[in-house]
N, C-alpha and C. Protein backbone atom coordinates (compact mmCIF):
# COMPACT_ATOMS: atom_id res chain seq x y z
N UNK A 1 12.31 11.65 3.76
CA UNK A 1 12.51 10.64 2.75
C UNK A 1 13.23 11.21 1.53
N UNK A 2 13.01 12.51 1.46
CA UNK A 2 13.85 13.07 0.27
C UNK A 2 15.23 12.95 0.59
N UNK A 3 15.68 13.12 1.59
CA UNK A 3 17.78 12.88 1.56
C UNK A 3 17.92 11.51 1.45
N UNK A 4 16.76 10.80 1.55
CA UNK A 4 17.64 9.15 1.09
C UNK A 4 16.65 8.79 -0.36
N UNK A 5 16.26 9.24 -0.90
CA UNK A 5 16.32 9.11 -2.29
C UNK A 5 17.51 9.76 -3.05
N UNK A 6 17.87 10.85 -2.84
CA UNK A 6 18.76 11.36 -3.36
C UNK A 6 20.32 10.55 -2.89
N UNK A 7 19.99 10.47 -1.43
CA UNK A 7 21.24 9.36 -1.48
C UNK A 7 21.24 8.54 -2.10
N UNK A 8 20.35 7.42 -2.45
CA UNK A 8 20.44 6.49 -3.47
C UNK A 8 20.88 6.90 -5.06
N UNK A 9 20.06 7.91 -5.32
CA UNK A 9 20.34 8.30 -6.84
C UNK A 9 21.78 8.15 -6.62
N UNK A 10 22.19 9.03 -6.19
CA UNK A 10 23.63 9.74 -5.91
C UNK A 10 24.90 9.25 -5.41
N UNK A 11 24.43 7.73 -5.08
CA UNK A 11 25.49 6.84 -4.63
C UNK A 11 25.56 5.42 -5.14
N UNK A 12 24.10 5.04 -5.40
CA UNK A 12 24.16 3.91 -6.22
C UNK A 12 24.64 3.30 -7.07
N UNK A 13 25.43 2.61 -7.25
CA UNK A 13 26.64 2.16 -9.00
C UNK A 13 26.07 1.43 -9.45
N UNK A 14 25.80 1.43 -11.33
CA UNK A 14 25.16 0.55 -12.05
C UNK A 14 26.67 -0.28 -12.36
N UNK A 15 26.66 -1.97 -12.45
CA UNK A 15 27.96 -2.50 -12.59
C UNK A 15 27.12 -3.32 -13.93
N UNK A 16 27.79 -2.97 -15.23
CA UNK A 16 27.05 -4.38 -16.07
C UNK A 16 27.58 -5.43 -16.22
N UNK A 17 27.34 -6.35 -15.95
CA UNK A 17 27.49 -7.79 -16.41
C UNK A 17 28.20 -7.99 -15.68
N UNK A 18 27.17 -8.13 -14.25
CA UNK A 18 27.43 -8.91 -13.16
C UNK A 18 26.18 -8.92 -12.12
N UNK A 19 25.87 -10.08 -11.96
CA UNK A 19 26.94 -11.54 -11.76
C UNK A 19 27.59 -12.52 -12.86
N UNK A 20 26.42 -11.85 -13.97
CA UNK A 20 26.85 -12.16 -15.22
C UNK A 20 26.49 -11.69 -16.67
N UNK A 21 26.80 -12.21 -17.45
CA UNK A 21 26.27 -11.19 -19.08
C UNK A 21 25.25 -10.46 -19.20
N UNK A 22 24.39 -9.41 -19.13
CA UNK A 22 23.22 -8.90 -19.51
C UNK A 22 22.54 -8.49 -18.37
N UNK A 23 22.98 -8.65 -17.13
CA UNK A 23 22.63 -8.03 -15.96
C UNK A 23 23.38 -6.77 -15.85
N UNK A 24 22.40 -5.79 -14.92
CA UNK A 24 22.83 -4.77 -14.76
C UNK A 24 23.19 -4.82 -12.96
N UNK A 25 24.50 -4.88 -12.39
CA UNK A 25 23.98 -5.11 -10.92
C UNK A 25 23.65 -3.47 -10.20
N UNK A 26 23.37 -3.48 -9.30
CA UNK A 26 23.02 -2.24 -8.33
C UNK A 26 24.02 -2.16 -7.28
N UNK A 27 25.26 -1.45 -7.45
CA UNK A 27 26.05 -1.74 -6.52
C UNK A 27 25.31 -0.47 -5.29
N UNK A 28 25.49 -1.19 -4.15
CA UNK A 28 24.95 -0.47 -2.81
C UNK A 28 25.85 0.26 -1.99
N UNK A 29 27.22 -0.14 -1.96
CA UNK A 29 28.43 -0.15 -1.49
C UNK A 29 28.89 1.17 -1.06
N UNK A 30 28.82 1.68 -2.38
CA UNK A 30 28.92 3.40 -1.59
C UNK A 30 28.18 3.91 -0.88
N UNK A 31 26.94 3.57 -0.95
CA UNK A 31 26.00 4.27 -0.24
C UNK A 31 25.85 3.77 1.26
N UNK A 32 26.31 2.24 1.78
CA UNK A 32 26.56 1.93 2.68
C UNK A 32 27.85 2.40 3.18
N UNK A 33 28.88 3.22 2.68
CA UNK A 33 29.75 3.64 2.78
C UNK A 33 30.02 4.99 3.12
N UNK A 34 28.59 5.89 3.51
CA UNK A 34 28.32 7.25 4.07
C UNK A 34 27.25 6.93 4.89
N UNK A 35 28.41 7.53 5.82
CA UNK A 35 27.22 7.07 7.00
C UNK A 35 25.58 8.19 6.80
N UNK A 36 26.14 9.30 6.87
CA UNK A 36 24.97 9.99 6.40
C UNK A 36 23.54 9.43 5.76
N UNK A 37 23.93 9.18 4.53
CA UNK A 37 23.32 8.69 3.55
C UNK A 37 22.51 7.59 4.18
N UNK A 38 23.34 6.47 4.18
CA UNK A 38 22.73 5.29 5.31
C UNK A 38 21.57 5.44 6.70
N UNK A 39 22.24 6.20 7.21
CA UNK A 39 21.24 6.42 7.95
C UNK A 39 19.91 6.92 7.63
N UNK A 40 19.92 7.90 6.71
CA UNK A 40 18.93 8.59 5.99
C UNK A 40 17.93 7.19 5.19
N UNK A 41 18.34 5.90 4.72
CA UNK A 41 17.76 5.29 3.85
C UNK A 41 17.44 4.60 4.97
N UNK A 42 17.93 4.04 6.14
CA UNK A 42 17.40 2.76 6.66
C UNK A 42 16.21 3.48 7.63
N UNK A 43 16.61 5.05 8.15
CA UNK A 43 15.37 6.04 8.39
C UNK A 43 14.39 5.90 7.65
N UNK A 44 14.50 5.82 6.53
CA UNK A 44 13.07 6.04 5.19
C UNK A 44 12.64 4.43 5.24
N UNK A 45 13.65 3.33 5.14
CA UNK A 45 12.80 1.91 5.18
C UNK A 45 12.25 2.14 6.40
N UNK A 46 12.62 2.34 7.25
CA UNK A 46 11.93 1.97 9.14
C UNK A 46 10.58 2.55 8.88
N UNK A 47 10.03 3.88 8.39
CA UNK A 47 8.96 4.80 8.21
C UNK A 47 7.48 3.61 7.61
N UNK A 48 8.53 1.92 6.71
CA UNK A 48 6.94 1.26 6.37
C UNK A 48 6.74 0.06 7.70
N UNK A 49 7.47 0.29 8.57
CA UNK A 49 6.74 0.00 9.76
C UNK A 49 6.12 0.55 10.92
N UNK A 50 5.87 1.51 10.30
CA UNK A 50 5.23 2.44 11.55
C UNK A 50 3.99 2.87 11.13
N UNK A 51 3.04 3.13 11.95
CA UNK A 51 1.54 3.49 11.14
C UNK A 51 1.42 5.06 11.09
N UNK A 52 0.56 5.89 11.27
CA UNK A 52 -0.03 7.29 10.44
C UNK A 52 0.50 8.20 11.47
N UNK A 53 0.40 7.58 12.81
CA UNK A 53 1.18 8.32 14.43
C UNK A 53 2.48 8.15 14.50
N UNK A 54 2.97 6.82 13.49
CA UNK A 54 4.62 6.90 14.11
C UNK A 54 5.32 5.61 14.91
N UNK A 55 4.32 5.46 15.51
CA UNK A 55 3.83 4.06 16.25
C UNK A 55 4.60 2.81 15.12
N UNK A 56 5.50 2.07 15.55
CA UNK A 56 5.83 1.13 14.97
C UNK A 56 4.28 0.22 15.28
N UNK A 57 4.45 -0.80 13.92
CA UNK A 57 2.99 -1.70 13.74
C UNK A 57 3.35 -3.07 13.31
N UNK A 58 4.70 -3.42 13.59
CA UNK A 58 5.51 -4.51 12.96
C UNK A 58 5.86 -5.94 14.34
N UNK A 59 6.03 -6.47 14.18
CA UNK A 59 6.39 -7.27 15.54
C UNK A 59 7.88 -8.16 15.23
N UNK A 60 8.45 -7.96 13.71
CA UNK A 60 9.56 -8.47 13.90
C UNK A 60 9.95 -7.58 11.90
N UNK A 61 11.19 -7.91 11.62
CA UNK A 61 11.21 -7.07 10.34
C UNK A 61 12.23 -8.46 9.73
N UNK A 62 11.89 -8.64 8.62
CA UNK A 62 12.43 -10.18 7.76
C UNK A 62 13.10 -9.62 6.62
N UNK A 63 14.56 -9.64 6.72
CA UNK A 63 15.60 -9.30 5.72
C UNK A 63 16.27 -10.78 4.87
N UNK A 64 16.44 -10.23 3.57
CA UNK A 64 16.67 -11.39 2.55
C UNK A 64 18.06 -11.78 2.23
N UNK A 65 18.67 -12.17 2.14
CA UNK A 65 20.33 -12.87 2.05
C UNK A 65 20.76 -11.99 0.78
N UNK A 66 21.85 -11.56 1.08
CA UNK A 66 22.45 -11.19 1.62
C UNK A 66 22.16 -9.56 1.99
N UNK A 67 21.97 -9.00 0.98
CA UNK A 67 21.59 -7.36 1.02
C UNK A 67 20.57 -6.86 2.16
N UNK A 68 19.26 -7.93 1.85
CA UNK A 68 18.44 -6.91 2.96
C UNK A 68 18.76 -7.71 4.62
N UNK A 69 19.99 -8.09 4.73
CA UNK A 69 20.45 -8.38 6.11
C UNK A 69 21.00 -7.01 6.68
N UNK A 70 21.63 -6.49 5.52
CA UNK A 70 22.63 -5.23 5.85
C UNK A 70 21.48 -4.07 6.05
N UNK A 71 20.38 -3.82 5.33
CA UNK A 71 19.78 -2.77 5.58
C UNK A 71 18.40 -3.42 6.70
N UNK A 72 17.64 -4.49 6.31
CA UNK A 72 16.61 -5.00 7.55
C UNK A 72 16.88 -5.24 9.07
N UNK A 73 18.72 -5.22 8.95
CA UNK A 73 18.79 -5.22 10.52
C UNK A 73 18.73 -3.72 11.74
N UNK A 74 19.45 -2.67 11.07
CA UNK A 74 19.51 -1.77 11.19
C UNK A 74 17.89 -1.04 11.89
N UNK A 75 17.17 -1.40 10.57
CA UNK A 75 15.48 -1.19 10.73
C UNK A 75 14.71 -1.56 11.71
N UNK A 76 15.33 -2.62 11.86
CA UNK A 76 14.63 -3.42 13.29
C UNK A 76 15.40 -2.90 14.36
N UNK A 77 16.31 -2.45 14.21
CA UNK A 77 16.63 -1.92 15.78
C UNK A 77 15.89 -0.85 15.55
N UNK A 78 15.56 0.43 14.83
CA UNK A 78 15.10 1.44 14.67
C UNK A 78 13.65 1.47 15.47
N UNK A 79 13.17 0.05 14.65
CA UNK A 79 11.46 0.02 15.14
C UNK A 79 10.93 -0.49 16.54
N UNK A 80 12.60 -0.96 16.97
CA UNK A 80 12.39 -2.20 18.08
C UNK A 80 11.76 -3.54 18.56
N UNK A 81 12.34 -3.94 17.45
CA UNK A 81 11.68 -5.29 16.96
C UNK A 81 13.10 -6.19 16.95
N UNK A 82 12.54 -7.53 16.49
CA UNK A 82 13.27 -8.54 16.28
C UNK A 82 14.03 -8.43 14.62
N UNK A 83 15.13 -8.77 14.54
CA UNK A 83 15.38 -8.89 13.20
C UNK A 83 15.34 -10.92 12.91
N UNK A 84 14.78 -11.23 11.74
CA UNK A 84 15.09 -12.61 11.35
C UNK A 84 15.88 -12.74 9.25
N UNK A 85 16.54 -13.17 9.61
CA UNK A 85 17.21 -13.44 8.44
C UNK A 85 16.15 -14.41 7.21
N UNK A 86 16.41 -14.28 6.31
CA UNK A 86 16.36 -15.82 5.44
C UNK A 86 17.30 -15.56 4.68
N UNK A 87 17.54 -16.92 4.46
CA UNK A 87 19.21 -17.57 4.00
C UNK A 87 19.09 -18.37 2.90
N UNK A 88 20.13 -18.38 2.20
CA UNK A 88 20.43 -19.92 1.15
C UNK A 88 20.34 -20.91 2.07
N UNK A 89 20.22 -21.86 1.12
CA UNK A 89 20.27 -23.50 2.15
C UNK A 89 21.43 -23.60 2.23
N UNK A 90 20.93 -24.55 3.77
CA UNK A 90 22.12 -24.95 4.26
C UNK A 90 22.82 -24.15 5.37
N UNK A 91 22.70 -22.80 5.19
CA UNK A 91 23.15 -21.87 6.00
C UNK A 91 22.53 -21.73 7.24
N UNK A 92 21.29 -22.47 7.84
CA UNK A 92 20.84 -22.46 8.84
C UNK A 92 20.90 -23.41 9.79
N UNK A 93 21.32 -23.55 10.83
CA UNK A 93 21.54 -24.97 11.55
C UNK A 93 20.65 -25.54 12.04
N UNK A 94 19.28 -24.61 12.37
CA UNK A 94 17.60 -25.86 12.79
C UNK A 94 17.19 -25.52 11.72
N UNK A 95 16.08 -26.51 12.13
CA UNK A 95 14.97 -26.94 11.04
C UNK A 95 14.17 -25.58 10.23
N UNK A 96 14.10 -25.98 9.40
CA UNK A 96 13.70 -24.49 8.37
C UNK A 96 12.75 -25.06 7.49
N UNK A 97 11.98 -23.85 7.32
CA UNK A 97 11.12 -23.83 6.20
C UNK A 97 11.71 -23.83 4.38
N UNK A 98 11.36 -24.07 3.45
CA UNK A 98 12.51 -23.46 2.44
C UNK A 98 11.24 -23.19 1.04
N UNK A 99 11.32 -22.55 0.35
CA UNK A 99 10.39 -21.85 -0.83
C UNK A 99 11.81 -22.08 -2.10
N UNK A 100 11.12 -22.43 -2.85
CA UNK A 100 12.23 -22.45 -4.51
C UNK A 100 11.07 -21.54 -5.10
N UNK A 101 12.05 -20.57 -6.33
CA UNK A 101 11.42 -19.29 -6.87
C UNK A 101 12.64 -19.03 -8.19
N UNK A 102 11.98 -18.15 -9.02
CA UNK A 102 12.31 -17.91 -9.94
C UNK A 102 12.73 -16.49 -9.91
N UNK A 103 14.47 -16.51 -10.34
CA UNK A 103 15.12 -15.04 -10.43
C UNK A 103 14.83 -14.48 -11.77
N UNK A 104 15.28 -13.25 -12.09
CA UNK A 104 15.40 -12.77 -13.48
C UNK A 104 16.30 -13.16 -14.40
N UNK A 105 17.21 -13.95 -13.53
CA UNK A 105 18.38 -14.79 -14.20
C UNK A 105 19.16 -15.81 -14.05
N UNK A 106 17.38 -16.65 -13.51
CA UNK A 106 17.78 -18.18 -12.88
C UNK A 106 16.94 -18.05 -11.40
N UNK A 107 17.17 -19.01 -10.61
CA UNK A 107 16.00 -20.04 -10.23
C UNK A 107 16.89 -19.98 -8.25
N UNK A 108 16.25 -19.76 -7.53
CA UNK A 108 17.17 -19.56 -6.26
C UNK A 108 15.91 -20.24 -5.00
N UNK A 109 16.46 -20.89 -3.92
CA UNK A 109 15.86 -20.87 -2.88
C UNK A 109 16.25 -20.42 -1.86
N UNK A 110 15.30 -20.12 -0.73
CA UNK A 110 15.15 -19.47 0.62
C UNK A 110 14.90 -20.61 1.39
N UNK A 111 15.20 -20.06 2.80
CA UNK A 111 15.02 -20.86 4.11
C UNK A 111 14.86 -19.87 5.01
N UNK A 112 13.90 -20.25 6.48
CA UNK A 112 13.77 -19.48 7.31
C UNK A 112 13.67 -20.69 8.37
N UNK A 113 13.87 -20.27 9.55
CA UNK A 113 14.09 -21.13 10.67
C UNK A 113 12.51 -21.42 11.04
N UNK A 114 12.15 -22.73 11.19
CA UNK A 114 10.39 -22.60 11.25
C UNK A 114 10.06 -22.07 12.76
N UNK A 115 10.60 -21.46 13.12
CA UNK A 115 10.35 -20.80 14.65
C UNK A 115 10.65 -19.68 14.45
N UNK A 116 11.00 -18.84 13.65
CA UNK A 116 11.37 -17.60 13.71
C UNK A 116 10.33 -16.50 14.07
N UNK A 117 9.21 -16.61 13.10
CA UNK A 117 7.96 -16.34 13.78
C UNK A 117 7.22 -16.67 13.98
N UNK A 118 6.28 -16.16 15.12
CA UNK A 118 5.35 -16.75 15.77
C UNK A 118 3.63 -16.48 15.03
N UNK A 119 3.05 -17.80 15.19
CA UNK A 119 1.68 -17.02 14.64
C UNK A 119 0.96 -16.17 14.73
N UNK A 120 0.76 -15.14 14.36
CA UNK A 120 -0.15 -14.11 14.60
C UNK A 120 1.32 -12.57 14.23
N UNK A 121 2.24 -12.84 14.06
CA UNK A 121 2.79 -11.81 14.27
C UNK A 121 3.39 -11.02 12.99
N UNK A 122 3.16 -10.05 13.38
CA UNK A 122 2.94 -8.95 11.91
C UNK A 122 4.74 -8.61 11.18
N UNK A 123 4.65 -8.38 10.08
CA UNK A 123 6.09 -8.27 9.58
C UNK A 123 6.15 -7.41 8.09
N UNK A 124 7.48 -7.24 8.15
CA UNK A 124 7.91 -6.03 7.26
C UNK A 124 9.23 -6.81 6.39
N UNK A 125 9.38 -6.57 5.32
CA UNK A 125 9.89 -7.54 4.69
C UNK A 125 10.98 -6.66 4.21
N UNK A 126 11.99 -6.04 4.18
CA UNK A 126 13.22 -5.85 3.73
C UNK A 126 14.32 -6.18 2.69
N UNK A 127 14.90 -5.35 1.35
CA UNK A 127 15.37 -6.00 0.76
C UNK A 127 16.17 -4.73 -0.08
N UNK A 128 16.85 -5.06 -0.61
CA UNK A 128 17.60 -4.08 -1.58
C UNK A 128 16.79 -3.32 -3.28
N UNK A 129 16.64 -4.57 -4.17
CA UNK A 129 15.85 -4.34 -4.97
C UNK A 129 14.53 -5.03 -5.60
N UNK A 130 13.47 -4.89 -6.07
CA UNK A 130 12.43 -5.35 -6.41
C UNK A 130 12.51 -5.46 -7.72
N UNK A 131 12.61 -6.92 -8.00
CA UNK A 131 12.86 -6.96 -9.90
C UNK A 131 11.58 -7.67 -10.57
N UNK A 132 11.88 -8.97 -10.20
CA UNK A 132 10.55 -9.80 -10.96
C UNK A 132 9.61 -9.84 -9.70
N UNK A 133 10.15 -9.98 -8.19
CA UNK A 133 9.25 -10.18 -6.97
C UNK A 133 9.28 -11.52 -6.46
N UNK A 134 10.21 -12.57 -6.88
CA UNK A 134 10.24 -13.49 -6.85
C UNK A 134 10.59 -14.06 -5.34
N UNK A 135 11.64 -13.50 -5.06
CA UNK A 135 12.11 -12.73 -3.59
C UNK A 135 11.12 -12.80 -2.70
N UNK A 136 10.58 -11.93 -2.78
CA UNK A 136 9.40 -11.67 -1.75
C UNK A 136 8.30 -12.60 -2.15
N UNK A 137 8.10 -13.00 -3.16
CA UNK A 137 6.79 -13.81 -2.84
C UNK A 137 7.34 -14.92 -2.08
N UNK A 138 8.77 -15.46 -2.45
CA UNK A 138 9.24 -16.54 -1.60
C UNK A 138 9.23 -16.25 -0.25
N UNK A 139 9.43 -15.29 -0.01
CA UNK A 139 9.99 -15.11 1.59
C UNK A 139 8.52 -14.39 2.07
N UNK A 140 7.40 -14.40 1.99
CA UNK A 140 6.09 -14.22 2.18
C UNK A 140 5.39 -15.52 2.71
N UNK A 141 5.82 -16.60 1.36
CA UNK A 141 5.59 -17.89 1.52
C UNK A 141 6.09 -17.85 3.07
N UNK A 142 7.31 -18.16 2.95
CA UNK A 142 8.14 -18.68 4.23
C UNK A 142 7.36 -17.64 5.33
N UNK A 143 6.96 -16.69 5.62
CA UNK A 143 6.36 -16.01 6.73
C UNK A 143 5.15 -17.00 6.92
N UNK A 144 4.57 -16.99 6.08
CA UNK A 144 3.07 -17.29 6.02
C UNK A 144 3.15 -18.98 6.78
N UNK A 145 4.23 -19.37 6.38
CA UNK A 145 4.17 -20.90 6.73
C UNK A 145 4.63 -21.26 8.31
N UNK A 146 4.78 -20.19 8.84
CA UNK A 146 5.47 -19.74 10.16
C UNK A 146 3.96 -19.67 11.05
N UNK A 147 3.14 -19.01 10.26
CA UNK A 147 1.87 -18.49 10.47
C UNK A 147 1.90 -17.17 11.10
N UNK A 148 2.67 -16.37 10.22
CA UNK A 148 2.66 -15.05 10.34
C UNK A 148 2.51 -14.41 9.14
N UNK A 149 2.14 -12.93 9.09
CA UNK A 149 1.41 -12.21 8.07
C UNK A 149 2.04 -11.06 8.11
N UNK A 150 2.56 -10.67 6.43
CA UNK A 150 3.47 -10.01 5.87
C UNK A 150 2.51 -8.56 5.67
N UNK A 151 2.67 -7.89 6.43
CA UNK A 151 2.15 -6.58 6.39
C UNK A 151 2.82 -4.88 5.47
N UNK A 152 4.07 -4.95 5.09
CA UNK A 152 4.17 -4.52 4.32
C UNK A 152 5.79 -4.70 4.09
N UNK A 153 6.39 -4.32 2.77
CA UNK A 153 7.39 -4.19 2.07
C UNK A 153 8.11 -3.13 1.95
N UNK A 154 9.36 -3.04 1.95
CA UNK A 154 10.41 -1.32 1.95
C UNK A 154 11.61 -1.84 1.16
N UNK A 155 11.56 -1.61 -0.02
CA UNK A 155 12.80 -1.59 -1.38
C UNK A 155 14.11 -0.22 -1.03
N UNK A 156 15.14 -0.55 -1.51
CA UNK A 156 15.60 0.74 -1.69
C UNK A 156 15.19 1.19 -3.08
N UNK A 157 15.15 0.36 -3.73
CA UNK A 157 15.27 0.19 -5.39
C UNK A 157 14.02 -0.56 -6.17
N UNK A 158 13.58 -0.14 -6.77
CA UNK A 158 12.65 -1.25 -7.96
C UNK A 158 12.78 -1.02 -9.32
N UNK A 159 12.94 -2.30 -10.27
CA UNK A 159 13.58 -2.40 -11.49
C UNK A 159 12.15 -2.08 -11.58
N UNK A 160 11.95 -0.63 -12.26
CA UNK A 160 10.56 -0.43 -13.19
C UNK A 160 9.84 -1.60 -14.32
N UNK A 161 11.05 -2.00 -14.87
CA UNK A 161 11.05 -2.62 -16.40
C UNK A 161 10.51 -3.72 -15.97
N UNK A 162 10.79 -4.40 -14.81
CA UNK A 162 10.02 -5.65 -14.78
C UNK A 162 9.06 -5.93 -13.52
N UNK A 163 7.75 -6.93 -13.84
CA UNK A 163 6.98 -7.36 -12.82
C UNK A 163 7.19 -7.00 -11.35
N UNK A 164 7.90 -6.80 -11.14
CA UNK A 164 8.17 -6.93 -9.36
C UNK A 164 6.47 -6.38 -8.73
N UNK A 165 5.87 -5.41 -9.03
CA UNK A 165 5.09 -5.11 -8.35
C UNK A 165 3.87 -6.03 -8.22
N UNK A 166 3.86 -6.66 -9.39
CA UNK A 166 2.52 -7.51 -9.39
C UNK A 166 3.10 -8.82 -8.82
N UNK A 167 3.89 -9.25 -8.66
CA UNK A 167 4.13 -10.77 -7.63
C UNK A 167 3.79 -10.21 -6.15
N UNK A 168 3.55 -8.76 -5.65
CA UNK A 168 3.35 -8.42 -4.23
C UNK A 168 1.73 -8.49 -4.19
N UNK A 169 0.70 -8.29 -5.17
CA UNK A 169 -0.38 -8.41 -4.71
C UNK A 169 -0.61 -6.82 -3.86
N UNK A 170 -1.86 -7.32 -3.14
CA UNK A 170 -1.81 -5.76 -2.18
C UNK A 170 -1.55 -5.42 -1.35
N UNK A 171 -0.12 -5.84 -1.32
CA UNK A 171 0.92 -5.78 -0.03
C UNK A 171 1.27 -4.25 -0.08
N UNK A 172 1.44 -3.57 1.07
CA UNK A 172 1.79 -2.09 0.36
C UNK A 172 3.57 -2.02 0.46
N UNK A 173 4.13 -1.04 -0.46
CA UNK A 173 4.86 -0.84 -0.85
C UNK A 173 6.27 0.36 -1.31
N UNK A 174 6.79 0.40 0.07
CA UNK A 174 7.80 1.55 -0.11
C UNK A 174 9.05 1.42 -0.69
N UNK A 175 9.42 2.28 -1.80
CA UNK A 175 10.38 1.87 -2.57
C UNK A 175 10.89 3.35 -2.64
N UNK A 176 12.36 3.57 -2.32
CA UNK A 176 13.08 4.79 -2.52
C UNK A 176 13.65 5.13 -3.54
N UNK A 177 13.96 4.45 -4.44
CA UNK A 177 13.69 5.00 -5.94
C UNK A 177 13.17 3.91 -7.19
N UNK A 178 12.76 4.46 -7.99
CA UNK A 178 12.64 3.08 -8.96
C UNK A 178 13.48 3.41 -10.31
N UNK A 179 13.94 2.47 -10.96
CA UNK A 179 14.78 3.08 -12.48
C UNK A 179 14.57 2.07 -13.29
């Protein structure tokens, strides 16, 4: 886990004011842009689906539009699991579940296909960064309403400065760096 923290430090771009004024974005780009590196981080996310032996413990891994598509899919092949998306509306062609939530800089909804998972089946939630948590509590919702149960979380990133950790509750929580 130490070569993909350092990959992150070390490749990560702070962009300000974007998407817009007073945001800081997290550009990922380079770091998806060595393969090295990459591999090393989606290695370190795959590690919060596996239990104390190694043993994947996940039955499908749920990546968030757009970012944690690029790193949650990867993971799920790793663990050998299913990958399932959630999307903006609209972007899904069956029937979907959908959660409205509050960003750090405005107000966004999710959708998940209401079949994606099955009840009883365990999941790992995927995503780029952890800011307010808004994210994941939405896309928790959407598991839960599937009747499946969100077993743990893998950040590359978490904005220290704000809430993110307390919208997860006692979900556990791997995050490869925080700033």
């Amino acid at each position: 886990m130490t070569d993909a923290r350092e990959a992150v430090a070390r490749l990560v771009r702070d962009v300000p004011d974007f998407p817009e004024p007073g945001v800081l974005f997290k550009d990922i780009t380079p770091l998806l842009a060595d393969h090295d590196a990459f591999t090393a981080v989606v290695e370190a996310l795959a590690d919060a689906g596996r239990d104390a032996d190694g043993v994947t413990c996940v039955d499908k891994v749920v990546g968030m539009e757009a970012r944690g598509f690029i790193l949650g899919a990867p993971v799920a092949l790793l663990l050998g699991t299913g990958f399932v998306p959630v999307r903006k509306p609209g972007k899904l062609p069956r029937e979907a579940h959908a959660v409205s939530y509050d960003l750090e800089y405005g107000s966004a909804t999710l959708e998940m296909h209401r079949d994606a998972i099955a009840p009883g089946e365990r999941v790992l939630l995927v995503d780029d960064v952890l800011a307010t948590g808004g994210t994941v509590a939405a896309t928790r919702e959407l598991v839960e309403a599937c009747g499946g149960e969100v077993v743990g979380v893998a950040m590359l990133m978490e904005l220290g400065f704000l809430p993110g950790r307390e919208a997860l509750g006692d979900l556990p929580l791997t995050v490869l760096m925080t700033v």
